[in-house]
Protein backbone atom coordinates (compact mmCIF):
# COMPACT_ATOMS: atom_id res chain seq x y z
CA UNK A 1 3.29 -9.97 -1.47
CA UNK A 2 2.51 -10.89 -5.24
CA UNK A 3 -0.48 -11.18 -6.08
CA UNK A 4 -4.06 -9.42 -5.24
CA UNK A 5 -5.33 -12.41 -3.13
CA UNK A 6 -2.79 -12.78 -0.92
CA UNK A 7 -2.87 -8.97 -0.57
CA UNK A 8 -6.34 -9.64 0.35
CA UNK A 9 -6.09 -12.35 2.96
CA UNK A 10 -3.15 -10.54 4.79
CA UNK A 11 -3.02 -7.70 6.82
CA UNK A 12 -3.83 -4.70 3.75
CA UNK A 13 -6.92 -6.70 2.52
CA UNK A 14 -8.72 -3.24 2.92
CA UNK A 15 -6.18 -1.32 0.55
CA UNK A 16 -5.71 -4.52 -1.93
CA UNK A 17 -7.20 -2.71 -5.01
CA UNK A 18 -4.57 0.21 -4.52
CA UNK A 19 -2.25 -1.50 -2.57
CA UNK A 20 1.16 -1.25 -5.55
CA UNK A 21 -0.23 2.29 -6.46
CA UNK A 22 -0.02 3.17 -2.43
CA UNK A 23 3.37 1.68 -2.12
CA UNK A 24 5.06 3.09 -4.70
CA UNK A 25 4.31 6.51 -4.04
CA UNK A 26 4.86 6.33 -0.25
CA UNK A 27 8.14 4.94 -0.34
CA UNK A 28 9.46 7.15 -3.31
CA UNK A 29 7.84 9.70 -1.26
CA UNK A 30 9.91 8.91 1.82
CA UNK A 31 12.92 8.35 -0.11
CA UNK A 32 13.44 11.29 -2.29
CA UNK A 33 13.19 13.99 0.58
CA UNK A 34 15.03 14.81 3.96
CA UNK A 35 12.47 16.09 6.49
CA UNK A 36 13.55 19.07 7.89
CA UNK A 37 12.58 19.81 11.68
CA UNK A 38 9.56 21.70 11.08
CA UNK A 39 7.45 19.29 10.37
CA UNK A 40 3.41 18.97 10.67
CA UNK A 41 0.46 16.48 11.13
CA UNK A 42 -2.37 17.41 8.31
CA UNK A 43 -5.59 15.23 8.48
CA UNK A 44 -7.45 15.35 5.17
CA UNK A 45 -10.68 14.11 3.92
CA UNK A 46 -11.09 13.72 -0.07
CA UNK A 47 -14.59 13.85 -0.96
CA UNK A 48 -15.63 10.81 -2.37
CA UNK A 49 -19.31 9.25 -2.16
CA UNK A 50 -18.34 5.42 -4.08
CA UNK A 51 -18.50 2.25 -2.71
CA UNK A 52 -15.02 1.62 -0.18
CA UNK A 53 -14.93 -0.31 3.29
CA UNK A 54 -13.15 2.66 4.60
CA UNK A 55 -15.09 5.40 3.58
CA UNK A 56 -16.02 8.69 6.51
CA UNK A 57 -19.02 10.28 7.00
CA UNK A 58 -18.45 13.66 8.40
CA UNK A 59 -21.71 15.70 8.87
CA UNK A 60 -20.28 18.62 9.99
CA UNK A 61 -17.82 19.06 7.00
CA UNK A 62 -18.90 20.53 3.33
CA UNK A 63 -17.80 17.63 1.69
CA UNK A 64 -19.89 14.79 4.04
CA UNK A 65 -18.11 11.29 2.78
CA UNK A 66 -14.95 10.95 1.63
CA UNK A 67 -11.11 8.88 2.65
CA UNK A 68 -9.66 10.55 5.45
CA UNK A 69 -5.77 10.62 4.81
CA UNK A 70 -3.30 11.68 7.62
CA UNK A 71 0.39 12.98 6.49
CA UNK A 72 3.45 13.98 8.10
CA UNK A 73 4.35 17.73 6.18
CA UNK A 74 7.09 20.01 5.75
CA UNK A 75 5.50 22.96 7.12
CA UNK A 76 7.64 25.30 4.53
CA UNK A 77 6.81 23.42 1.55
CA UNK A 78 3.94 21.52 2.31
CA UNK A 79 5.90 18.47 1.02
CA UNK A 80 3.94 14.40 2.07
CA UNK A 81 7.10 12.95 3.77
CA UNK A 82 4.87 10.00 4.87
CA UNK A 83 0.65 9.50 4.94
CA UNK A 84 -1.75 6.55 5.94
CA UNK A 85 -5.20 6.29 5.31
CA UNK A 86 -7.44 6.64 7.89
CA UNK A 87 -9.19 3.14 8.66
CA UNK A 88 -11.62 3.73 11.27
């Protein structure tokens, strides 16, 4: 996908703004490291209180809005193999 607007009427229209930034570092992410077999599931939510389709609110967290992020870890190193946001 080129450009913005077709980014936009396809299936990422929600992630268009940051779709090439996204990309770039999930696939260099995946790329660059062999997961090992101990491997975790961390759910994260980075406070953030702006405008976004796919913002969470959370009242029972400190931080009450923010973009909930889910990653496959290395448990030893904490390394992001792979991570999606959170679209609900």
């Amino acid at each position: 996908i080129d450009t913005r607007d077709e980014r936009k009427a396809g299936e990422q229209k929600r992630l268009a703004p940051i779709y090439d930034v996204f990309h770039a570092i999930h696939s260099k992410c995946s790329q660059l490291y062999t997961p090992p077999a101990s491997t975790v599931v961390d759910e994260s939510l980075h406070s953030f209180r702006g405008r976004c389709p796919f913002r969470v609110d959370m009242p029972n967290k400190p931080d009450k809005y923010g973009i909930e992020t889910v990653a496959l870890c290395d448990a030893k190193t904490a390394y992001r193999i792979n991570f999606f946001f959170r679209l609900s």
